[in-house]
N, C-alpha and C. Protein backbone atom coordinates (compact mmCIF):
# COMPACT_ATOMS: atom_id res chain seq x y z
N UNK A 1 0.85 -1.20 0.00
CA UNK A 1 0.00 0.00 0.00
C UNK A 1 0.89 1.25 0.00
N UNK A 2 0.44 2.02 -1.12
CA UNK A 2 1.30 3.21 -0.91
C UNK A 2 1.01 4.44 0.07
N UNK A 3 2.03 5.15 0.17
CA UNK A 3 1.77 6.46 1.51
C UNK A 3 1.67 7.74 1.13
N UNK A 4 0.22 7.95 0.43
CA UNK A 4 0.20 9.42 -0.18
C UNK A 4 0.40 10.98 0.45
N UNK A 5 1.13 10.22 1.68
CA UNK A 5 1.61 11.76 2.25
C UNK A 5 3.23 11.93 1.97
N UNK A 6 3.68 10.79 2.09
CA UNK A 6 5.04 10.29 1.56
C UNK A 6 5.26 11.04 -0.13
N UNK A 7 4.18 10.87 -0.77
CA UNK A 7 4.27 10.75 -2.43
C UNK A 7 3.97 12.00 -2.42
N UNK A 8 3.36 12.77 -2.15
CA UNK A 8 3.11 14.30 -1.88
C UNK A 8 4.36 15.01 -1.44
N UNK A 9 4.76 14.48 -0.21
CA UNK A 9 5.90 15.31 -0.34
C UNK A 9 6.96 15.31 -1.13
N UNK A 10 7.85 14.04 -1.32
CA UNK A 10 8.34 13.81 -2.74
C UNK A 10 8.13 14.53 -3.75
N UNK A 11 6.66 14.80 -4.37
CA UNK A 11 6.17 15.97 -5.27
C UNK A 11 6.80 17.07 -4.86
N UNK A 12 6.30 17.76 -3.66
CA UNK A 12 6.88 19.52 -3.57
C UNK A 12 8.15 19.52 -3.74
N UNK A 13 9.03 18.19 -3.17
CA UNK A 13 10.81 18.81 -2.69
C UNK A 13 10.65 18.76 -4.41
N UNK A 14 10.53 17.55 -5.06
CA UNK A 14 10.65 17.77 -6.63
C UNK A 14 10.75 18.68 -7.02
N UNK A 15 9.43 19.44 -7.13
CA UNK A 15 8.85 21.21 -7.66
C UNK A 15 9.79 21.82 -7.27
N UNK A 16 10.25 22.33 -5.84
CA UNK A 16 10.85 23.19 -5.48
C UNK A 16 12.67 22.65 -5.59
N UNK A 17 12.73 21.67 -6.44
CA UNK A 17 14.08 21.47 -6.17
C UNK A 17 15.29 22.05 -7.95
N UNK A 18 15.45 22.73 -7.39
CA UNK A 18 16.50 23.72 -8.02
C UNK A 18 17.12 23.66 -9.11
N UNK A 19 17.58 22.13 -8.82
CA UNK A 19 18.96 21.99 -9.45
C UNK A 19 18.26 20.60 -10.95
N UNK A 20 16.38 20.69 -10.36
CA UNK A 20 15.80 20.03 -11.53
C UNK A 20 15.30 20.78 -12.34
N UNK A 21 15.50 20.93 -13.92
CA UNK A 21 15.27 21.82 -14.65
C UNK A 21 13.88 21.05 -16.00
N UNK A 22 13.59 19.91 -15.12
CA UNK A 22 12.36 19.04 -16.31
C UNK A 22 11.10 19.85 -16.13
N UNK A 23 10.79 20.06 -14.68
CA UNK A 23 9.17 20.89 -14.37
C UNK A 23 8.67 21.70 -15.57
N UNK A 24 7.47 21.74 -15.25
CA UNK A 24 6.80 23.05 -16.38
C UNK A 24 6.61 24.12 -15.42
N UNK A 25 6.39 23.52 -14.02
CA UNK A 25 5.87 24.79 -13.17
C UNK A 25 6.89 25.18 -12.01
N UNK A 26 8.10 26.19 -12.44
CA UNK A 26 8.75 26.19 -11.63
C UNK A 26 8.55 28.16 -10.87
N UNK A 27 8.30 28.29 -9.70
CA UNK A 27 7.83 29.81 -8.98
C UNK A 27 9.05 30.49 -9.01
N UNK A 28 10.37 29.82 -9.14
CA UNK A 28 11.28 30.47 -9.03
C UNK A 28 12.14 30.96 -10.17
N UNK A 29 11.67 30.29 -11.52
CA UNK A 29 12.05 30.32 -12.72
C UNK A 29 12.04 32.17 -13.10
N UNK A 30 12.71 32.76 -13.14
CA UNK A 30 13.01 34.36 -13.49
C UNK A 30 13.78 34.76 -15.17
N UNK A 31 14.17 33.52 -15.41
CA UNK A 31 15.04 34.09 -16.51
C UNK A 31 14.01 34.35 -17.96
N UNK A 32 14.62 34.96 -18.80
CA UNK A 32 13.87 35.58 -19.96
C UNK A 32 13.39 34.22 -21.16
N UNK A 33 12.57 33.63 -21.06
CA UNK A 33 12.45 32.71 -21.93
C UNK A 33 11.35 32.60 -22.43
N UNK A 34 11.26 32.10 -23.73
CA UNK A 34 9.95 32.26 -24.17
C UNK A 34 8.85 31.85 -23.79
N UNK A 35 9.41 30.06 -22.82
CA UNK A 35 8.12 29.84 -22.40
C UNK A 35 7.54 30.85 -21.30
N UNK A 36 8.84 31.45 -20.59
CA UNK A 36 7.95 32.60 -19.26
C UNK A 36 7.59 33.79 -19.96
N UNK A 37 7.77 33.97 -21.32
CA UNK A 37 7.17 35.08 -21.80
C UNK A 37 5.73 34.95 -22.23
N UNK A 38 5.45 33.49 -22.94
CA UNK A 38 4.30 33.21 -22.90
C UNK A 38 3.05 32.98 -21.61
N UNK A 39 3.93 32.37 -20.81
CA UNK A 39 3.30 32.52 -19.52
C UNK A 39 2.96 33.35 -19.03
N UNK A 40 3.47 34.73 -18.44
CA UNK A 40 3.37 35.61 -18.10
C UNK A 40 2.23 36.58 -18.96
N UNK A 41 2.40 36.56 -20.37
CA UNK A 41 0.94 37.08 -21.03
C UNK A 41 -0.08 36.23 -20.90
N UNK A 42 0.24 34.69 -20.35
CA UNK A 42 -1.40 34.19 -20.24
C UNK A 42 -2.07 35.07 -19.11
N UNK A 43 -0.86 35.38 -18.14
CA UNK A 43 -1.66 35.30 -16.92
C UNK A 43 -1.96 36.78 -16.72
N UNK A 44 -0.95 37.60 -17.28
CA UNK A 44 -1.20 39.12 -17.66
C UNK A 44 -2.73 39.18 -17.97
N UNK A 45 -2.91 38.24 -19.47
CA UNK A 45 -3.99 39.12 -20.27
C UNK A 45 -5.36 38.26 -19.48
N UNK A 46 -5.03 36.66 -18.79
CA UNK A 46 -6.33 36.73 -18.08
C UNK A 46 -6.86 37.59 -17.25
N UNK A 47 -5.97 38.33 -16.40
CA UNK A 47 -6.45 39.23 -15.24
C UNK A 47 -6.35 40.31 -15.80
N UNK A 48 -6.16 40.97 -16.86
CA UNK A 48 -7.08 41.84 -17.39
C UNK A 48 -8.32 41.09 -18.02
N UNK A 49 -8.91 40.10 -18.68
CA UNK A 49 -9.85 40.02 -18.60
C UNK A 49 -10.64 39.54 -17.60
N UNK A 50 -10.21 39.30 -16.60
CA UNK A 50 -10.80 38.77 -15.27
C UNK A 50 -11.50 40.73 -14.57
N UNK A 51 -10.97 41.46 -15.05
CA UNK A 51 -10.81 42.81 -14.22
C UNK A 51 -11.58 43.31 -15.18
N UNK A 52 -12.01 43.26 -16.85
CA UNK A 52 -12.48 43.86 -17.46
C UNK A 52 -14.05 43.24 -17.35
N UNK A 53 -14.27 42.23 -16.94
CA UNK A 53 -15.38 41.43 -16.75
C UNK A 53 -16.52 41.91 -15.08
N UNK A 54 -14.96 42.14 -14.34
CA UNK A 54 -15.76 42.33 -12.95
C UNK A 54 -16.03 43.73 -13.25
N UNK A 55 -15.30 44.50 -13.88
CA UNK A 55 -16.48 46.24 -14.17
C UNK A 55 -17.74 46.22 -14.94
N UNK A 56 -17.31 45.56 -16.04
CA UNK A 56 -18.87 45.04 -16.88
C UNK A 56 -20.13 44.87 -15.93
N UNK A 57 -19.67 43.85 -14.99
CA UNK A 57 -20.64 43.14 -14.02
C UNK A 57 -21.27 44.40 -13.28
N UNK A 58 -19.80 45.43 -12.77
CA UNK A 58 -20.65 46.50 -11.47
C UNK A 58 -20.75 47.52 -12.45
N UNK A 59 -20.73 47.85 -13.55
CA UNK A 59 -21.37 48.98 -14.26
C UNK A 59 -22.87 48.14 -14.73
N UNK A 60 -23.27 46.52 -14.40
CA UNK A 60 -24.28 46.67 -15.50
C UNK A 60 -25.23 46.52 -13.86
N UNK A 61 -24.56 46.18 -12.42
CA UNK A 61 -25.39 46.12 -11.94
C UNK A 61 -26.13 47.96 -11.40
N UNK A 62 -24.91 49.12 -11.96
CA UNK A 62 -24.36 50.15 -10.94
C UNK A 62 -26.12 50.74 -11.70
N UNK A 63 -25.83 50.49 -13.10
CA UNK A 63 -26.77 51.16 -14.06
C UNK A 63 -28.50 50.14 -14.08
N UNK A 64 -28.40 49.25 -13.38
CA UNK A 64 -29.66 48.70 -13.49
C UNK A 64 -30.57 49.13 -12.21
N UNK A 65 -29.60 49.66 -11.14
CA UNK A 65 -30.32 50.47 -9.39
C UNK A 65 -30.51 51.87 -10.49
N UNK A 66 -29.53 52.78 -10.91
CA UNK A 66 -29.74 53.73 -11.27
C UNK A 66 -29.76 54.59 -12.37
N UNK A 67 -30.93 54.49 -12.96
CA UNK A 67 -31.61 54.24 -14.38
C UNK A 67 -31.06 55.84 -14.79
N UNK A 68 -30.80 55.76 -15.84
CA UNK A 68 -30.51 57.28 -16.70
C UNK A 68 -31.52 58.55 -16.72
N UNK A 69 -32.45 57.67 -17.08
CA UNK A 69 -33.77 58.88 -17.38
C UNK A 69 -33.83 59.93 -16.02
């Protein structure tokens, strides 16, 4: 029987271990590369659309309490 707290941790030291360069998801990865350039505009341009969505929402609720006319 395996020990999925055992196998879990194994996972993080993995992730967080330095000197392994296979990960896709590394937090500490800084250098200029295309894949972190691509990355960084996913996550750029989601949270602008995450931010352009939540004004939509409070301008359509801001304008439905307080009607123009």
């Amino acid at each position: 029987m395996k020990n999925p707290l055992k196998d879990a941790t194994v996972e993080i030291t993995f992730i967080y271990d330095p000197k392994a360069k296979i990960y896709p998801l590394d937090p500490f990865d800084t250098s200029i590369s295309l894949k972190n350039i691509i990355k960084g505009t996913l996550v750029g341009v989601s949270i602008f659309v995450l931010g352009i969505t939540i004004l939509i929402i409070f301008v359509a609720i801001y304008s439905a309490n307080n009607p123009v006319v």
